[in-house]
C-alpha atoms as a PDB file:
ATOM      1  CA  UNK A   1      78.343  97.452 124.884  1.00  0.00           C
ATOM      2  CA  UNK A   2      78.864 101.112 124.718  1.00  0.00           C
ATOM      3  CA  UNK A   3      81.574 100.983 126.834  1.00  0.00           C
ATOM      4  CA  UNK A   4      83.196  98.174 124.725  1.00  0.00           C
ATOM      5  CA  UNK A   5      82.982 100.137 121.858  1.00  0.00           C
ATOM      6  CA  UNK A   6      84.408 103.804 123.671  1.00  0.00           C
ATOM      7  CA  UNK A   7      87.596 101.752 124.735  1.00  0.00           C
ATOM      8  CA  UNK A   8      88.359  99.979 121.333  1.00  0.00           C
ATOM      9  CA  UNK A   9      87.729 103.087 119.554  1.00  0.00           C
ATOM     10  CA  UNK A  10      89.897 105.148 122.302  1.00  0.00           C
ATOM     11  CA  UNK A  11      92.995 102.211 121.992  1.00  0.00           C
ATOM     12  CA  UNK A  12      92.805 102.091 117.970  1.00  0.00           C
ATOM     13  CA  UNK A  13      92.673 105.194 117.608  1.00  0.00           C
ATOM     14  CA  UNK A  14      95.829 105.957 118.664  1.00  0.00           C
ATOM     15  CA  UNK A  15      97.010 103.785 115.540  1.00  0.00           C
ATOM     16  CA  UNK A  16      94.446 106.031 113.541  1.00  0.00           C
ATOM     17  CA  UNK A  17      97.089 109.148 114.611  1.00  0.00           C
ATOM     18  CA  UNK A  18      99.584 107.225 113.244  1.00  0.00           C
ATOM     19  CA  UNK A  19      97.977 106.581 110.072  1.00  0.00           C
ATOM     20  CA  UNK A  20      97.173 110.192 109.889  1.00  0.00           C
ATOM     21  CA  UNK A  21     100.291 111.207 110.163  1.00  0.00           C
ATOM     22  CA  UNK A  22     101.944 109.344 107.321  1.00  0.00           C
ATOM     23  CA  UNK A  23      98.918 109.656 104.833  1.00  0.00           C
ATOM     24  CA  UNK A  24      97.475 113.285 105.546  1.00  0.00           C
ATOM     25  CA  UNK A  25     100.361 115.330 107.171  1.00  0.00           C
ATOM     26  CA  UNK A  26     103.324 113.513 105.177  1.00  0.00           C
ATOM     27  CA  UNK A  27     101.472 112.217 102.127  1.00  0.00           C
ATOM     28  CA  UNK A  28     103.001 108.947 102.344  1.00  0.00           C
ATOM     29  CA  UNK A  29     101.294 105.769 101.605  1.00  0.00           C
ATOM     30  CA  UNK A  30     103.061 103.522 104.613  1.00  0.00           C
ATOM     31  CA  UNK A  31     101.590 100.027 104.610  1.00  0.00           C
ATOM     32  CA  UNK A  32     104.107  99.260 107.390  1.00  0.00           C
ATOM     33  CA  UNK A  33     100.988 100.049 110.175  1.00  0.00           C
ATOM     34  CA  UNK A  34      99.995  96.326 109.141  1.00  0.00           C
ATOM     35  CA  UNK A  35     102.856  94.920 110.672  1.00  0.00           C
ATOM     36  CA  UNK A  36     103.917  97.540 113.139  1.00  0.00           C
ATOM     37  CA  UNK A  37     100.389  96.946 115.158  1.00  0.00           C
ATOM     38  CA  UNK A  38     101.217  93.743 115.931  1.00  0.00           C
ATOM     39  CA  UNK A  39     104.959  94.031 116.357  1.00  0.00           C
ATOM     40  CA  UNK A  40     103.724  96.197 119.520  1.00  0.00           C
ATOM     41  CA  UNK A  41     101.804  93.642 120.604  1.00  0.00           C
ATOM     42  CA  UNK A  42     104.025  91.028 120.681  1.00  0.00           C
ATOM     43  CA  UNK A  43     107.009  92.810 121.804  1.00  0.00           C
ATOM     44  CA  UNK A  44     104.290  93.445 124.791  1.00  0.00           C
ATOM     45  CA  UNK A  45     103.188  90.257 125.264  1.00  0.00           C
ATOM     46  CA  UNK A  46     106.674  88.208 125.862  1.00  0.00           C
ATOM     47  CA  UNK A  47     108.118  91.493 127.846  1.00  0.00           C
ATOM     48  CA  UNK A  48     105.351  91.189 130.469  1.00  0.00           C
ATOM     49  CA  UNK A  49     104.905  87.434 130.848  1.00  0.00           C
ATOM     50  CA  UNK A  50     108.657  87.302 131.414  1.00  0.00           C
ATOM     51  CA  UNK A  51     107.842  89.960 134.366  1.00  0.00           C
ATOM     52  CA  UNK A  52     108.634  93.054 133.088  1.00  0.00           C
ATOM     53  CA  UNK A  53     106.594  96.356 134.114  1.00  0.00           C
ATOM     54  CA  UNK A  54     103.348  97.167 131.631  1.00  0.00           C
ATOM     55  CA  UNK A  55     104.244 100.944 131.187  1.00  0.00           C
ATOM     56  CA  UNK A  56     108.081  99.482 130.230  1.00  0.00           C
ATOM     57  CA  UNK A  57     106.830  96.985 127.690  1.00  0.00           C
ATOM     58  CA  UNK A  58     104.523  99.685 125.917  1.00  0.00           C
ATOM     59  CA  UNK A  59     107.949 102.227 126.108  1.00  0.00           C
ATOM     60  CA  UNK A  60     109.251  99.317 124.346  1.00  0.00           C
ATOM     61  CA  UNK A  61     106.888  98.416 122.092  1.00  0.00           C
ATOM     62  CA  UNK A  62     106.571 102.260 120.336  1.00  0.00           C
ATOM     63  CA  UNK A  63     110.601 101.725 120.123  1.00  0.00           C
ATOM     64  CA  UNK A  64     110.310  98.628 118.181  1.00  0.00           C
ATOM     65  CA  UNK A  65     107.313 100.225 116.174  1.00  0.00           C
ATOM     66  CA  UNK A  66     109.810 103.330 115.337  1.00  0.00           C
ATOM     67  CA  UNK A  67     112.460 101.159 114.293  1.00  0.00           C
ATOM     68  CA  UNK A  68     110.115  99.401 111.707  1.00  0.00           C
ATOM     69  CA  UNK A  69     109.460 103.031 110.745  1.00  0.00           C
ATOM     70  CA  UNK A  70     112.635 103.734 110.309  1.00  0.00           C
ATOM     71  CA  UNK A  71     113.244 100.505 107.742  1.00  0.00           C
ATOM     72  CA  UNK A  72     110.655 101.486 105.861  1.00  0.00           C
ATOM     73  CA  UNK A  73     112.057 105.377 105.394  1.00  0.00           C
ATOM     74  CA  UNK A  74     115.269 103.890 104.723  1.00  0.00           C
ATOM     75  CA  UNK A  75     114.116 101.859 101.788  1.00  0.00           C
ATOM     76  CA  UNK A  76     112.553 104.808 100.819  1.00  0.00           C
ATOM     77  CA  UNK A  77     114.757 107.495 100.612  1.00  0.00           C
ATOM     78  CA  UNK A  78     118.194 105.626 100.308  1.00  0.00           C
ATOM     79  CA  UNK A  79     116.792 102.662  97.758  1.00  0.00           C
ATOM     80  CA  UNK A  80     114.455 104.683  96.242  1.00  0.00           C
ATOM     81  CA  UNK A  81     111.505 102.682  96.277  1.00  0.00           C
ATOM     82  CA  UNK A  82     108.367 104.048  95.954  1.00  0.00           C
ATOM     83  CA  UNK A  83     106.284 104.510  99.133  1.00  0.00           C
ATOM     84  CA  UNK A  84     103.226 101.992  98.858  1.00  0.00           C
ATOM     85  CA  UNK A  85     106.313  99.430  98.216  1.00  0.00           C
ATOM     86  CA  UNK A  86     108.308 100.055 100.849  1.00  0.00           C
ATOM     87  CA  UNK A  87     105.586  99.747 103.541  1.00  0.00           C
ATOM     88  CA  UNK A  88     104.871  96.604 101.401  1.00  0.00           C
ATOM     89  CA  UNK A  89     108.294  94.909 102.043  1.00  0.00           C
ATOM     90  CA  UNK A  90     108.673  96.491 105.436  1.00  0.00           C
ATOM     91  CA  UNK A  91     105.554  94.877 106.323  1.00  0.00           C
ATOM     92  CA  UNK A  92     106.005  91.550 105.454  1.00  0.00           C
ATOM     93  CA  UNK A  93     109.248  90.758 106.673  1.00  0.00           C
ATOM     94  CA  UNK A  94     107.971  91.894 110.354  1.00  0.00           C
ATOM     95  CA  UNK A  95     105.749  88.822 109.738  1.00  0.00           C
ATOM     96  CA  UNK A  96     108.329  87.107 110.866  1.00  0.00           C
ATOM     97  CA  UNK A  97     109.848  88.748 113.233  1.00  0.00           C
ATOM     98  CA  UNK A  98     106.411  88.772 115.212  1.00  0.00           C
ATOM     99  CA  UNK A  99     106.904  84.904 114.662  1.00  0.00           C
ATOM    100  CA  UNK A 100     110.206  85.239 116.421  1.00  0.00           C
ATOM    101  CA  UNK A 101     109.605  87.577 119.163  1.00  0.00           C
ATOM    102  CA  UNK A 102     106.917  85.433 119.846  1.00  0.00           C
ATOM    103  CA  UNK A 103     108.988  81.939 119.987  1.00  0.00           C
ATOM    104  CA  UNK A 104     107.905  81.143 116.457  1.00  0.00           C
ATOM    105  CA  UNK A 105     104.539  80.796 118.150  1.00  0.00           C
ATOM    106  CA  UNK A 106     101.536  82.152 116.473  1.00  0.00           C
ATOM    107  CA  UNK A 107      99.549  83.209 119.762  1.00  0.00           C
ATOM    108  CA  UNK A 108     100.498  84.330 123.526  1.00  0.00           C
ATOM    109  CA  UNK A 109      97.699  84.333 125.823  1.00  0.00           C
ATOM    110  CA  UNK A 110      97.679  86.964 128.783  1.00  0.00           C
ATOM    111  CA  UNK A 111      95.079  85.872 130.592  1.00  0.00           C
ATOM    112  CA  UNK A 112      96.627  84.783 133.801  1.00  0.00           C
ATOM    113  CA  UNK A 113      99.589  87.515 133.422  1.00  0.00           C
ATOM    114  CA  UNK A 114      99.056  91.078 135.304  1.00  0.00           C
ATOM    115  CA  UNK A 115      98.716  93.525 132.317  1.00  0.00           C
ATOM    116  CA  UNK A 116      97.558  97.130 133.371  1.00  0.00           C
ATOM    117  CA  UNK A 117      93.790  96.771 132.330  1.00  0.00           C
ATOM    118  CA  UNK A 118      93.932  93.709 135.099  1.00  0.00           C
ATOM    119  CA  UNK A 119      95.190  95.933 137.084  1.00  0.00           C
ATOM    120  CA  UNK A 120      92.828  98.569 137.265  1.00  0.00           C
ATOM    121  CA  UNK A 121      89.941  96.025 136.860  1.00  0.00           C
ATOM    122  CA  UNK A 122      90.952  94.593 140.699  1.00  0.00           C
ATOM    123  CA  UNK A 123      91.968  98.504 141.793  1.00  0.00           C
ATOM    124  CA  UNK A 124      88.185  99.345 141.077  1.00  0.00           C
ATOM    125  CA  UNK A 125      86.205  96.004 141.546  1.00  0.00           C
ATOM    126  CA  UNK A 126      85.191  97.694 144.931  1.00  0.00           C
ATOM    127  CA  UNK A 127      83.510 100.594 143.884  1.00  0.00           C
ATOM    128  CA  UNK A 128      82.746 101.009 139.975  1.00  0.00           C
ATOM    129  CA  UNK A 129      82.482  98.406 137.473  1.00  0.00           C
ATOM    130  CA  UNK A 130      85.464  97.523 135.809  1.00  0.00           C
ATOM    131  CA  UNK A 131      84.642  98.455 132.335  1.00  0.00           C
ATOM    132  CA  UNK A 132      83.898 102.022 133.780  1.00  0.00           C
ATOM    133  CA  UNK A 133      87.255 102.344 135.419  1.00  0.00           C
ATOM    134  CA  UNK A 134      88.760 101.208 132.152  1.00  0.00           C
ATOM    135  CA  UNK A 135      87.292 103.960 130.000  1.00  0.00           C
ATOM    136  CA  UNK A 136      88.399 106.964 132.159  1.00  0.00           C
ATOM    137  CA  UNK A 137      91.981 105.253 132.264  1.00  0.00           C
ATOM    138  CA  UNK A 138      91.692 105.357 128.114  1.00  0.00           C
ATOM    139  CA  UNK A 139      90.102 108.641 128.108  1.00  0.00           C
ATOM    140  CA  UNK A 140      92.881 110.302 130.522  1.00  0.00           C
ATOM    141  CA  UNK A 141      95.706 108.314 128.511  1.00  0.00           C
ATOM    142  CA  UNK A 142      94.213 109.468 125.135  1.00  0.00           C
ATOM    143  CA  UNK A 143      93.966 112.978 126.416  1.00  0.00           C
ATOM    144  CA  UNK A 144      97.586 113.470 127.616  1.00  0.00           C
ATOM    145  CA  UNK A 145      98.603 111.650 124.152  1.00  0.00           C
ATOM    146  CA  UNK A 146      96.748 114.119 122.330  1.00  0.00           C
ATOM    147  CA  UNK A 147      97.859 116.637 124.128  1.00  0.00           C
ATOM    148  CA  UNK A 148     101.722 115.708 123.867  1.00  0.00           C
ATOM    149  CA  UNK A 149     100.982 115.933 120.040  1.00  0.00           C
ATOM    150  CA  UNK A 150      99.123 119.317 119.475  1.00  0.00           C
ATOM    151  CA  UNK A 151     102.817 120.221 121.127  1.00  0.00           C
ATOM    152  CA  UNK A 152     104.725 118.692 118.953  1.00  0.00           C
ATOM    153  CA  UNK A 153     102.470 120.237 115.834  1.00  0.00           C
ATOM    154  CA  UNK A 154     102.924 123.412 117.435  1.00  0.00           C
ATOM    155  CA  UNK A 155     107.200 123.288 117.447  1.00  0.00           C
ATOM    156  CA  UNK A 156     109.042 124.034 114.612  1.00  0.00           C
ATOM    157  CA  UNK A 157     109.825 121.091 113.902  1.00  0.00           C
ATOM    158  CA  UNK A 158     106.217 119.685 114.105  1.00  0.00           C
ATOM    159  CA  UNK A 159     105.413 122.741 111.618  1.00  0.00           C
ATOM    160  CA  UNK A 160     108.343 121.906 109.268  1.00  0.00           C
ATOM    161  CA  UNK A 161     106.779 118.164 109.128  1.00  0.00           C
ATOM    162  CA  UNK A 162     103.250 119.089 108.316  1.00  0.00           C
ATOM    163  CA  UNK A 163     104.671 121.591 105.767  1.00  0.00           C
ATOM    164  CA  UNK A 164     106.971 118.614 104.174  1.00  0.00           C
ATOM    165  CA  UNK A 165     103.566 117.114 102.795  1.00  0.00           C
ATOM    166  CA  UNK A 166     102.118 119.875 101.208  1.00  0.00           C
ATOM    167  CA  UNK A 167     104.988 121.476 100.201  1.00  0.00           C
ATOM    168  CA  UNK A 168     108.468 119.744  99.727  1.00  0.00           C
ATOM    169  CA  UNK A 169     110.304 122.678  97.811  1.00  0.00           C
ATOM    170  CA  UNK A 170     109.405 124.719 100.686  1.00  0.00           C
ATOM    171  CA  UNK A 171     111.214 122.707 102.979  1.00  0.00           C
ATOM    172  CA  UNK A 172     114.959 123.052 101.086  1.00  0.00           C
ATOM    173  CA  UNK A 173     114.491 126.180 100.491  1.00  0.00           C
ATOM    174  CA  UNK A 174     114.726 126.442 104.349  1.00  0.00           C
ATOM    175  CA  UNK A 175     117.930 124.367 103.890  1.00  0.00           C
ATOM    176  CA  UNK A 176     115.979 121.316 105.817  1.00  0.00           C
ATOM    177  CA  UNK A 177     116.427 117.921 104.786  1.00  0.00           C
ATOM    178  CA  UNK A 178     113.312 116.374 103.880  1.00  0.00           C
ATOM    179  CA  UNK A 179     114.410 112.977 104.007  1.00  0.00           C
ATOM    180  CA  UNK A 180     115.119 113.522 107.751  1.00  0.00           C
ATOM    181  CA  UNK A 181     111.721 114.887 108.084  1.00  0.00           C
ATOM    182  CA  UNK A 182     110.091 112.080 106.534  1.00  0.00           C
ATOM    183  CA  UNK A 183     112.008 109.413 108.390  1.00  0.00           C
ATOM    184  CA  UNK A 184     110.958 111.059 111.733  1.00  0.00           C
ATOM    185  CA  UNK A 185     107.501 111.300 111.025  1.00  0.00           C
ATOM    186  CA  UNK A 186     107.203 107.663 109.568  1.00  0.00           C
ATOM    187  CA  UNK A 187     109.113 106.635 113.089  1.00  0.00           C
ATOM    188  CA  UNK A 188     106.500 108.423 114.946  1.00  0.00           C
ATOM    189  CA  UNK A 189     103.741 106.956 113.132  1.00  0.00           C
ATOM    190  CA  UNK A 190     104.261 103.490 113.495  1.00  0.00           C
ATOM    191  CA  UNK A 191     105.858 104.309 117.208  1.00  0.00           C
ATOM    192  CA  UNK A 192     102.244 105.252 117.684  1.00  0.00           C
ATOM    193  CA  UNK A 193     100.783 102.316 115.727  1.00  0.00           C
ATOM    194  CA  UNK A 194     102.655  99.562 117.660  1.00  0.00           C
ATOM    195  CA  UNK A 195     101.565 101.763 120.901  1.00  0.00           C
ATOM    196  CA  UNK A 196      98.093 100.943 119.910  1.00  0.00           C
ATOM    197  CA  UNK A 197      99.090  97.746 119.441  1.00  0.00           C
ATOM    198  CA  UNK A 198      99.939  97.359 122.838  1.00  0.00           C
ATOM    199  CA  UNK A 199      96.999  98.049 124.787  1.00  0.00           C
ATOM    200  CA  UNK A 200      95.303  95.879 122.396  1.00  0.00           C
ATOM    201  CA  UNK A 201      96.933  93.225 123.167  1.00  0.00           C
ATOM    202  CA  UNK A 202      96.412  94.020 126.979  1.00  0.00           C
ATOM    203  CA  UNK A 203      92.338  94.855 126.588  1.00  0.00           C
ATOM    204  CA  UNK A 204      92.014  91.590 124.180  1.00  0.00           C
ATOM    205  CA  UNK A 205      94.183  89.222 126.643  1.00  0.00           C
ATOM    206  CA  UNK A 206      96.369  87.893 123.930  1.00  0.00           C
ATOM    207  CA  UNK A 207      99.072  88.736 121.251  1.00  0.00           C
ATOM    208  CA  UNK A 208      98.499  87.169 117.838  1.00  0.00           C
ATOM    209  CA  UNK A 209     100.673  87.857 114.732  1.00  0.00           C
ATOM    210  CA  UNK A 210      97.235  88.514 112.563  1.00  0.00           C
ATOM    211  CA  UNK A 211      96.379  91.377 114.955  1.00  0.00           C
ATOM    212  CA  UNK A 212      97.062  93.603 112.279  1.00  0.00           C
ATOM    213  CA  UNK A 213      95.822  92.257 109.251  1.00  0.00           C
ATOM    214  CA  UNK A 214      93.698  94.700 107.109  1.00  0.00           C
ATOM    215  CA  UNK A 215      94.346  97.376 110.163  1.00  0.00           C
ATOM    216  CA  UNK A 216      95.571 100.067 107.636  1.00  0.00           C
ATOM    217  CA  UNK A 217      92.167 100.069 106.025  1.00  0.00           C
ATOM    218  CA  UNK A 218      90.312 100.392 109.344  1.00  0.00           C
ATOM    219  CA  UNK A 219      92.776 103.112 110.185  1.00  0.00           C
ATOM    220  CA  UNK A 220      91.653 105.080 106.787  1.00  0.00           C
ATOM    221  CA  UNK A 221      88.003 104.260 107.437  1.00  0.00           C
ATOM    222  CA  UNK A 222      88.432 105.754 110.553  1.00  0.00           C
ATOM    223  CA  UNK A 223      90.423 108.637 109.334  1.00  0.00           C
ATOM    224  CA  UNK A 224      87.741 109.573 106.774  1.00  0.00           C
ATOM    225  CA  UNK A 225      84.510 109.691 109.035  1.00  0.00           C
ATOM    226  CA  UNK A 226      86.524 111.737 111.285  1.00  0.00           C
ATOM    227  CA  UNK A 227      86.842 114.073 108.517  1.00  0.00           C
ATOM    228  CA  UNK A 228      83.142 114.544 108.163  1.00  0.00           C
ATOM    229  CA  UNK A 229      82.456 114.757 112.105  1.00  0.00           C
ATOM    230  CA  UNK A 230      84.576 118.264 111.860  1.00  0.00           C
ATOM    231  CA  UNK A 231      85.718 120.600 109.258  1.00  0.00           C
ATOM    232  CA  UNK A 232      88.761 122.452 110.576  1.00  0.00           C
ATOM    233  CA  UNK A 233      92.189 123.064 110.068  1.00  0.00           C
ATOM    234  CA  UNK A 234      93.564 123.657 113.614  1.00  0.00           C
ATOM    235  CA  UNK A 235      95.528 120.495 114.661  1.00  0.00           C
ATOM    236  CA  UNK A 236      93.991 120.512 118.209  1.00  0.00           C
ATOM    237  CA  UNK A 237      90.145 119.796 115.676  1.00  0.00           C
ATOM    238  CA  UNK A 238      92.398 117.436 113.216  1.00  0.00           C
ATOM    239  CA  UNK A 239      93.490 115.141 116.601  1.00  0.00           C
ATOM    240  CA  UNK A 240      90.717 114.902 117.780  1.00  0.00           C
ATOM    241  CA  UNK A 241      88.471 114.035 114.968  1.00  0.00           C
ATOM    242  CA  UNK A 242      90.441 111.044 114.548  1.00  0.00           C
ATOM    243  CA  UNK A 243      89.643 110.021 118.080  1.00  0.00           C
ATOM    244  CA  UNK A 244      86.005 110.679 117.465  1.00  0.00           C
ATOM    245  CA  UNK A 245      86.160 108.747 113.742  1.00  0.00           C
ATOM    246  CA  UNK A 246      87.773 105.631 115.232  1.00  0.00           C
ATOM    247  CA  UNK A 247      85.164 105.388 117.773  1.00  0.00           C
ATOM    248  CA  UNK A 248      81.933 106.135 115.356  1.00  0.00           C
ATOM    249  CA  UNK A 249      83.786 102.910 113.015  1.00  0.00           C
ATOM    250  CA  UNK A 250      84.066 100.823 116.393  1.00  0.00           C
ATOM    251  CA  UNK A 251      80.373 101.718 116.286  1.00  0.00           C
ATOM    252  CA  UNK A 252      79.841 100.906 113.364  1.00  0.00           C
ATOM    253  CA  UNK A 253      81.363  97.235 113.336  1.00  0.00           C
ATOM    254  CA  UNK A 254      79.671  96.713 116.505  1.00  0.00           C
ATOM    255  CA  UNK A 255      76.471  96.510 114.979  1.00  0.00           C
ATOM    256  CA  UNK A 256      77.720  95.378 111.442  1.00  0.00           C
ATOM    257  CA  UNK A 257      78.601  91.985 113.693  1.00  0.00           C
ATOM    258  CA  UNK A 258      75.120  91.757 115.893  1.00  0.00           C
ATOM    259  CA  UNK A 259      72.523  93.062 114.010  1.00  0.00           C
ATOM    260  CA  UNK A 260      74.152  92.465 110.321  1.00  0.00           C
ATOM    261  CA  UNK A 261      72.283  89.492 110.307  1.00  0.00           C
ATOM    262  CA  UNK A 262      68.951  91.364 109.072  1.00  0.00           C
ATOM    263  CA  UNK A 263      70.499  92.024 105.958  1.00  0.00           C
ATOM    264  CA  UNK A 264      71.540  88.529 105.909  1.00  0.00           C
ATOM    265  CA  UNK A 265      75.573  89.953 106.493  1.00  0.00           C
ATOM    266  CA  UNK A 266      77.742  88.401 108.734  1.00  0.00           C
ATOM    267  CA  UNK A 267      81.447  88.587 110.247  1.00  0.00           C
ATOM    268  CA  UNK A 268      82.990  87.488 107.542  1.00  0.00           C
ATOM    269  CA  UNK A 269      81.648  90.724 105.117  1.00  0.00           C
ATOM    270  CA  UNK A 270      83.019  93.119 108.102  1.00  0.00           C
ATOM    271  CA  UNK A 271      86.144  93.855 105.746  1.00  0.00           C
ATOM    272  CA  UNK A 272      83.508  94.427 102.822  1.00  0.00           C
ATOM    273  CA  UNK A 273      81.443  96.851 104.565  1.00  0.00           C
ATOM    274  CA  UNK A 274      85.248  99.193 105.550  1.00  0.00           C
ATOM    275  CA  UNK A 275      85.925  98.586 102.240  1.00  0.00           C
ATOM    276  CA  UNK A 276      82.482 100.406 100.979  1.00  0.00           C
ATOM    277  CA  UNK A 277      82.534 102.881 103.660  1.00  0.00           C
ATOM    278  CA  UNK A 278      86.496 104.119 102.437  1.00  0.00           C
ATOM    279  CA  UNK A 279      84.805 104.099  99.015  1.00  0.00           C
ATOM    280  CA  UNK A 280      81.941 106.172 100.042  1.00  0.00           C
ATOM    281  CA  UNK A 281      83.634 108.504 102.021  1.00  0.00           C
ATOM    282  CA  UNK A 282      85.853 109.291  98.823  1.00  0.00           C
ATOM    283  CA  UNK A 283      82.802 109.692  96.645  1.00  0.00           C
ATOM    284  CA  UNK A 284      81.239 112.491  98.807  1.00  0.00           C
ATOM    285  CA  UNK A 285      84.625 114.271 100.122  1.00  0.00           C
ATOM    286  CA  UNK A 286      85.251 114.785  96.394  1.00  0.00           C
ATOM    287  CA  UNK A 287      81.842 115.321  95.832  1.00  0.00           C
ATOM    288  CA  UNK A 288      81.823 118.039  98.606  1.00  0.00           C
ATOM    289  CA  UNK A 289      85.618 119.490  97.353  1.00  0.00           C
ATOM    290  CA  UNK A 290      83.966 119.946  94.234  1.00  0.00           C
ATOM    291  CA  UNK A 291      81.015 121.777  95.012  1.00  0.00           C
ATOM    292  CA  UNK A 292      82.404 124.096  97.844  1.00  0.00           C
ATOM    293  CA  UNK A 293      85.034 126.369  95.660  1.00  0.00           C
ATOM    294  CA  UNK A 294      81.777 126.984  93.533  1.00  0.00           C
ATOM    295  CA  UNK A 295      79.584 127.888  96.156  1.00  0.00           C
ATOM    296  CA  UNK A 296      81.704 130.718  97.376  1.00  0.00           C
ATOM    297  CA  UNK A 297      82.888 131.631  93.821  1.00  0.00           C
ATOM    298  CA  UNK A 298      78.769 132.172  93.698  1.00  0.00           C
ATOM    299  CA  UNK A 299      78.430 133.911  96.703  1.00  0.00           C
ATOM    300  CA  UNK A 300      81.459 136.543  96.096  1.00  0.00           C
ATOM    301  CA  UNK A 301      80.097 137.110  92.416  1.00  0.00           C
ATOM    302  CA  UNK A 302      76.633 137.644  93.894  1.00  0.00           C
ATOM    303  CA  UNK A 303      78.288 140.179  96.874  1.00  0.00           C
ATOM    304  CA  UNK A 304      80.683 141.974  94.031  1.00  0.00           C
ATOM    305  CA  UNK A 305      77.364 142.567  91.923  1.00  0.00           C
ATOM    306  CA  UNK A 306      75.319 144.382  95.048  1.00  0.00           C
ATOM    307  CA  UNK A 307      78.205 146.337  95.709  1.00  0.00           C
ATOM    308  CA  UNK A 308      78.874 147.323  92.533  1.00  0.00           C
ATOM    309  CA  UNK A 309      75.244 148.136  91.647  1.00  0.00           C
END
């Protein structure tokens, strides 16, 4: 169980980074992350059970995941249609194009096909259980993701993109193109989305095109109970909370789905009980926002008056 829940909440949460990316560092409301998860996994599945190597498929699948990125940005900033819409149409036409990758078939099962999680299941049959061996393979491969982006945060060019959220005007006044910015980041997103996608489809054993149906508002759940796990502003704190919020919402679901059934809930209210945690996480970060500036304006009135009796 626990370990079920470490390894879906390690794999989605690379999608979660993604999402993070284009809604708190870019402020950009990219639906595409619907369509881009799956896209990953299908590009996956049909590159592997033609014969092709696991870590080449996934390579493959953040390409594909970049280029849907890179439609959306470009209806974006050359069309000029607003964000939410663009991820919209981006979205569904890579409906079908998961149909077509996947032979206009629906579902591709990779059971019986040699996927990396297989592989590391027979490499440590002999002397840990397999679920074990799988969470220290997620756990290392999370660690040198996260690692390869508190880098990329830390270049210039990481620096110029989280400063292209907050502050646009800042960013041509450093004679920077912003649309360049924002197409990058939105590539790297969904890169990281369909990436996510991938090992999904290698942990579940199949591809399906409705892997990523509602998967933008799991990644936002996830993204805001991260955000009350730790309060910090270094990106090495903001990467890793999303790690740690993707696997509390795992958590979550997991016993939303076997023990909802006290409260007479059952699978089919999983998407209403995201939907009310999004809503109550808004409620008491703005809550919280609200409150905080007043506190301190409190406590430096309160110092300013002892010093100045």
């Amino acid at each position: 169980m626990i370990e079920g829940i470490v390894i879906e909440g390690l794999i989605y949460g690379i999608m979660v980074w993604g999402v993070f990316i284009t809604f708190r560092v870019l402020n950009f409301a990219d639906m595409t992350v619907d369509g881009s998860f799956p896209l990953g996994a299908a590009i996956l599945a049909v590159m592997v059970i033609k014969g092709a190597h696991p870590l080449a498929a996934i390579a493959l699948a953040f390409t594909g995941g970049a280029a849907a990125g890179l439609l959306t940005s470009l209806i974006h900033t050359r069309l000029k249609i607003p964000d939410l819409l663009s991820g919209i149409l981006t979205m569904t036409m890579l409906y079908s194009v998961n149909l077509r990758i996947m032979s206009n078939r629906a579902n591709l099962s990779l059971l019986r096909v040699p996927t990396l999680f297989t592989q590391i299941s027979e490499w440590a049959g002999g002397f840990m259980p397999p679920q074990g061996a799988i969470v220290i393979f997620c756990a290392v491969m999370i660690l040198l993701f996260k690692l390869m982006l508190d880098l990329f945060f830390h270049t210039d060019f990481g620096l110029s993109l989280g400063a292209l959220g907050s502050n646009p005007q800042l960013i041509i006044s450093q004679g920077m193109n912003p649309d360049m910015l924002k197409m990058s980041g939105i590539c790297l997103a969904n890169g990281l989305a369909a990436a996510a996608g991938s090992f999904a489809a290698m942990y579940q054993g199949f591809a399906d095109v409705n892997l990523g149906s509602g998967m933008i508002v799991s990644g936002l759940a996830s993204l805001m109970i991260g955000e009350f796990l730790i309060r910090s502003n270094k990106i090495a704190s903001l990467t890793l909370r999303v790690i740690l919020g993707s696997i509390l919402y795992r958590g979550l679901m997991y016993f939303a789905r076997n023990y909802g059934y006290h409260l007479h809930m059952t699978a089919n209210d999983l998407k209403l009980i995201t939907g009310i945690l999004i809503i109550l996480c808004i409620i008491i970060s703005k809550t919280g926002f609200r409150n905080k500036p007043r506190t301190k304006r409190n406590k430096e009135t309160h110092q300013g008056g002892a010093g100045t009796s």
